[in-house]
PDB file of N, CA and C in Angstrom:
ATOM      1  N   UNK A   1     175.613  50.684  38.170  1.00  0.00           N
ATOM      2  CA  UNK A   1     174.714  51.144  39.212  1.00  0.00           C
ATOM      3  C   UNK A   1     174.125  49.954  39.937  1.00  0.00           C
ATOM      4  N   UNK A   2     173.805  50.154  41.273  1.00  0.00           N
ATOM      5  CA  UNK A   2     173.417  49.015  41.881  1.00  0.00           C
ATOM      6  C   UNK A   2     172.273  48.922  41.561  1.00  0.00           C
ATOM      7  N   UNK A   3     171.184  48.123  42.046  1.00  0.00           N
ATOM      8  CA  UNK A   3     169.559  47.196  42.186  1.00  0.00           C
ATOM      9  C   UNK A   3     169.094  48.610  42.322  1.00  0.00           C
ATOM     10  N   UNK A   4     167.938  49.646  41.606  1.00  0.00           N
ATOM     11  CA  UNK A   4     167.529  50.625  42.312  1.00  0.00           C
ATOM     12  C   UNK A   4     166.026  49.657  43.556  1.00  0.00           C
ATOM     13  N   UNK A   5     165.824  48.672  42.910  1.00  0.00           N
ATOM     14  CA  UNK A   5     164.905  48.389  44.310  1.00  0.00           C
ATOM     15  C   UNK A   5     165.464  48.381  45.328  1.00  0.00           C
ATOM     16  N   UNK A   6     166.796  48.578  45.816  1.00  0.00           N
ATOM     17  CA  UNK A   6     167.071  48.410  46.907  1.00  0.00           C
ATOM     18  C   UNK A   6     167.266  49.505  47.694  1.00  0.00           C
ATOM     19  N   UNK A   7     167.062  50.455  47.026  1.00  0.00           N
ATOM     20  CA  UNK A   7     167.236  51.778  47.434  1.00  0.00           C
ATOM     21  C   UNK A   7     166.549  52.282  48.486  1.00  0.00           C
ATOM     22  N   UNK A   8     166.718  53.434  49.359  1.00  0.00           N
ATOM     23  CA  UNK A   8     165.641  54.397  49.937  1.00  0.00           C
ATOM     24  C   UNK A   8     164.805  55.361  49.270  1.00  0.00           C
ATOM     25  N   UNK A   9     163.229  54.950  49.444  1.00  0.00           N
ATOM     26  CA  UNK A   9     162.407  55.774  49.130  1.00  0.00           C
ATOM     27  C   UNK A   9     162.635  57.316  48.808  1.00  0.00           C
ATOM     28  N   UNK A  10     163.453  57.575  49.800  1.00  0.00           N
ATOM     29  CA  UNK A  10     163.920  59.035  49.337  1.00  0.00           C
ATOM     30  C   UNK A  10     164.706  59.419  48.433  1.00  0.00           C
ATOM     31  N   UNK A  11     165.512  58.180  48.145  1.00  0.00           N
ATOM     32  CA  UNK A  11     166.899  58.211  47.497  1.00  0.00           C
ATOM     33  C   UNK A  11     166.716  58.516  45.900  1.00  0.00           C
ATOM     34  N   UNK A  12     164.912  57.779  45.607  1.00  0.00           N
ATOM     35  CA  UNK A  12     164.819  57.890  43.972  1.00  0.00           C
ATOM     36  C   UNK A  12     164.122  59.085  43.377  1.00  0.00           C
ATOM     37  N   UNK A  13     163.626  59.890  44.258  1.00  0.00           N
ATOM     38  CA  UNK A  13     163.280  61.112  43.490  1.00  0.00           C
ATOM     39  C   UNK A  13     164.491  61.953  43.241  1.00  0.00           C
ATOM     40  N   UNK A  14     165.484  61.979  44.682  1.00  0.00           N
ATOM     41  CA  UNK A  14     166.790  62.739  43.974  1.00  0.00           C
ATOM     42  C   UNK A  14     167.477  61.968  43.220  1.00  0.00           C
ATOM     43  N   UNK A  15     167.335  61.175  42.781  1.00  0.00           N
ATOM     44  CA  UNK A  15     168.394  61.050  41.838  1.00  0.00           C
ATOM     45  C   UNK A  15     167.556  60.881  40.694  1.00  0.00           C
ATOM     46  N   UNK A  16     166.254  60.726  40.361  1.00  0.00           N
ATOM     47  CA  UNK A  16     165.523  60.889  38.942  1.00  0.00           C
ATOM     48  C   UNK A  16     165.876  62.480  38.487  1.00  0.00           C
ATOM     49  N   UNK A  17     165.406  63.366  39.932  1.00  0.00           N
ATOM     50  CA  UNK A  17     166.220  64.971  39.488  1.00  0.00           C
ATOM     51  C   UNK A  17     167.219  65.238  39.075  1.00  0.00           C
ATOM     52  N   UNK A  18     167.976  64.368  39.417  1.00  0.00           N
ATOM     53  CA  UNK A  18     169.421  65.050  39.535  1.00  0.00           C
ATOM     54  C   UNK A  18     169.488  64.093  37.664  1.00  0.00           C
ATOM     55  N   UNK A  19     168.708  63.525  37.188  1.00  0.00           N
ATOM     56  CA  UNK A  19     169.132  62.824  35.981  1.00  0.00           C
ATOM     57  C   UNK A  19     170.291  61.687  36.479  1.00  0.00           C
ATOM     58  N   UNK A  20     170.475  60.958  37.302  1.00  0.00           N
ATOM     59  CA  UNK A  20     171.061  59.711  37.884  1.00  0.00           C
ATOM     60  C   UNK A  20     170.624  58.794  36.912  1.00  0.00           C
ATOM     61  N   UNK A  21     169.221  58.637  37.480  1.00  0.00           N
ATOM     62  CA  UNK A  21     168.564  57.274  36.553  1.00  0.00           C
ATOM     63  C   UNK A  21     167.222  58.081  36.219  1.00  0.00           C
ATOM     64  N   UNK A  22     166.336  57.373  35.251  1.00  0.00           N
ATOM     65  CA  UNK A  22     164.738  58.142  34.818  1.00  0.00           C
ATOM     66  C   UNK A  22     163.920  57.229  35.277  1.00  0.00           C
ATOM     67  N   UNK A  23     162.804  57.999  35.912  1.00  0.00           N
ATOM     68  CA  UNK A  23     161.542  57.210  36.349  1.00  0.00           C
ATOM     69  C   UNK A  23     161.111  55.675  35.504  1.00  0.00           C
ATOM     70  N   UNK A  24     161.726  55.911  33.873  1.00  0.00           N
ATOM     71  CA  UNK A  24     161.285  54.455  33.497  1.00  0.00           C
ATOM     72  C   UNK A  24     161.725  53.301  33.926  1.00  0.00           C
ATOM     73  N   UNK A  25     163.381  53.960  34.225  1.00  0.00           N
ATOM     74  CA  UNK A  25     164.564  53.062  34.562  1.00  0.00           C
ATOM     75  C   UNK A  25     164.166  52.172  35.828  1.00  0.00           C
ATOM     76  N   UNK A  26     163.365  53.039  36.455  1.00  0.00           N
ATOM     77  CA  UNK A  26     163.030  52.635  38.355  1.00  0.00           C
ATOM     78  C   UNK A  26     161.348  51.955  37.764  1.00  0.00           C
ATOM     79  N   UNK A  27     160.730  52.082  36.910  1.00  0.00           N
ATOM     80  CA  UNK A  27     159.630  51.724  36.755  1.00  0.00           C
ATOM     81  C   UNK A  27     159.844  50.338  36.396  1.00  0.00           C
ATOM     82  N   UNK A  28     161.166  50.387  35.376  1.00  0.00           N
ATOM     83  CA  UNK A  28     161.458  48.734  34.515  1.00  0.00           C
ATOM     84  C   UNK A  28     162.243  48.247  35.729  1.00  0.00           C
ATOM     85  N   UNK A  29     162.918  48.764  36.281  1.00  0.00           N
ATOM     86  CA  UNK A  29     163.642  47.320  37.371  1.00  0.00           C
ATOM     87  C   UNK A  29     162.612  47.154  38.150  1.00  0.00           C
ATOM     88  N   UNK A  30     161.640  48.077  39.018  1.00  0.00           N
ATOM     89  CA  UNK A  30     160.603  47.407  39.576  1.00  0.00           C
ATOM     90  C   UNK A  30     159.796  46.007  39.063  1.00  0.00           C
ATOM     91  N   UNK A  31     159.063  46.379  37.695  1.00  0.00           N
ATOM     92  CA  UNK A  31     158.785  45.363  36.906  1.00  0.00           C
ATOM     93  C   UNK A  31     159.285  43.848  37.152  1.00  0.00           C
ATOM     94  N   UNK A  32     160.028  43.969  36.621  1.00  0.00           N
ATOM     95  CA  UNK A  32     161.273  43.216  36.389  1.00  0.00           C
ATOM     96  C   UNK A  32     161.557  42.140  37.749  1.00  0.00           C
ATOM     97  N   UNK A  33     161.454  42.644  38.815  1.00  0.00           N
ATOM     98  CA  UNK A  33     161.611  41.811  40.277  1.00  0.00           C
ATOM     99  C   UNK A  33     160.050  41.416  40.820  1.00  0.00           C
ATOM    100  N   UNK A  34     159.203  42.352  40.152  1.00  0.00           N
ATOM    101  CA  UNK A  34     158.289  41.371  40.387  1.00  0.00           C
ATOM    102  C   UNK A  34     158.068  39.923  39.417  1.00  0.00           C
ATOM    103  N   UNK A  35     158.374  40.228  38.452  1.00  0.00           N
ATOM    104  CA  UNK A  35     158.283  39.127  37.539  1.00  0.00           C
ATOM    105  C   UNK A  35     158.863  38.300  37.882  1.00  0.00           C
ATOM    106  N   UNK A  36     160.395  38.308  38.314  1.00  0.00           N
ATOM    107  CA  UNK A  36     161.244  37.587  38.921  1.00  0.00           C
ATOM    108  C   UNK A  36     160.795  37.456  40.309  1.00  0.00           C
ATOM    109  N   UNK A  37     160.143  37.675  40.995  1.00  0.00           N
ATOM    110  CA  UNK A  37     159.592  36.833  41.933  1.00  0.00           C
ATOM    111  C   UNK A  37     157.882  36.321  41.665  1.00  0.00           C
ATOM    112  N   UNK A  38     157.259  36.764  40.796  1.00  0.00           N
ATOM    113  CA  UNK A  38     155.590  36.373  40.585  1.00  0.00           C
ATOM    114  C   UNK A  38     155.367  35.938  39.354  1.00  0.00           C
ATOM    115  N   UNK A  39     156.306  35.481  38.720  1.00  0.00           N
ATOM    116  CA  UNK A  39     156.035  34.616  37.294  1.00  0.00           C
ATOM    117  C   UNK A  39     154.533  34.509  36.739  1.00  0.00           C
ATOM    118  N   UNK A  40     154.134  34.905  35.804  1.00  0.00           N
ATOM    119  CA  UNK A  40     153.009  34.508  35.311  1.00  0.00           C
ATOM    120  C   UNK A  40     152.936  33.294  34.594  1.00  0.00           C
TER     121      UNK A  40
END
């Protein structure tokens, strides 16, 4: 599956419905690119 940050806003509720990917999945790659860009 590609980057879901790169996605359209619209694009991630249907596909959390549709069971594509789960809200954690889109919660942890979010995470994840911020870290990778805002290092603590």
């Amino acid at each position: 599956m590609s980057d879901v940050t790169f996605l359209r806003a619209y694009e991630l509720p249907r596909m959390i419905g549709d069971r594509n990917i789960s809200a954690t999945e889109v919660l942890e790659a979010y995470l994840a690119a911020i870290t990778k860009h805002n290092p603590t």
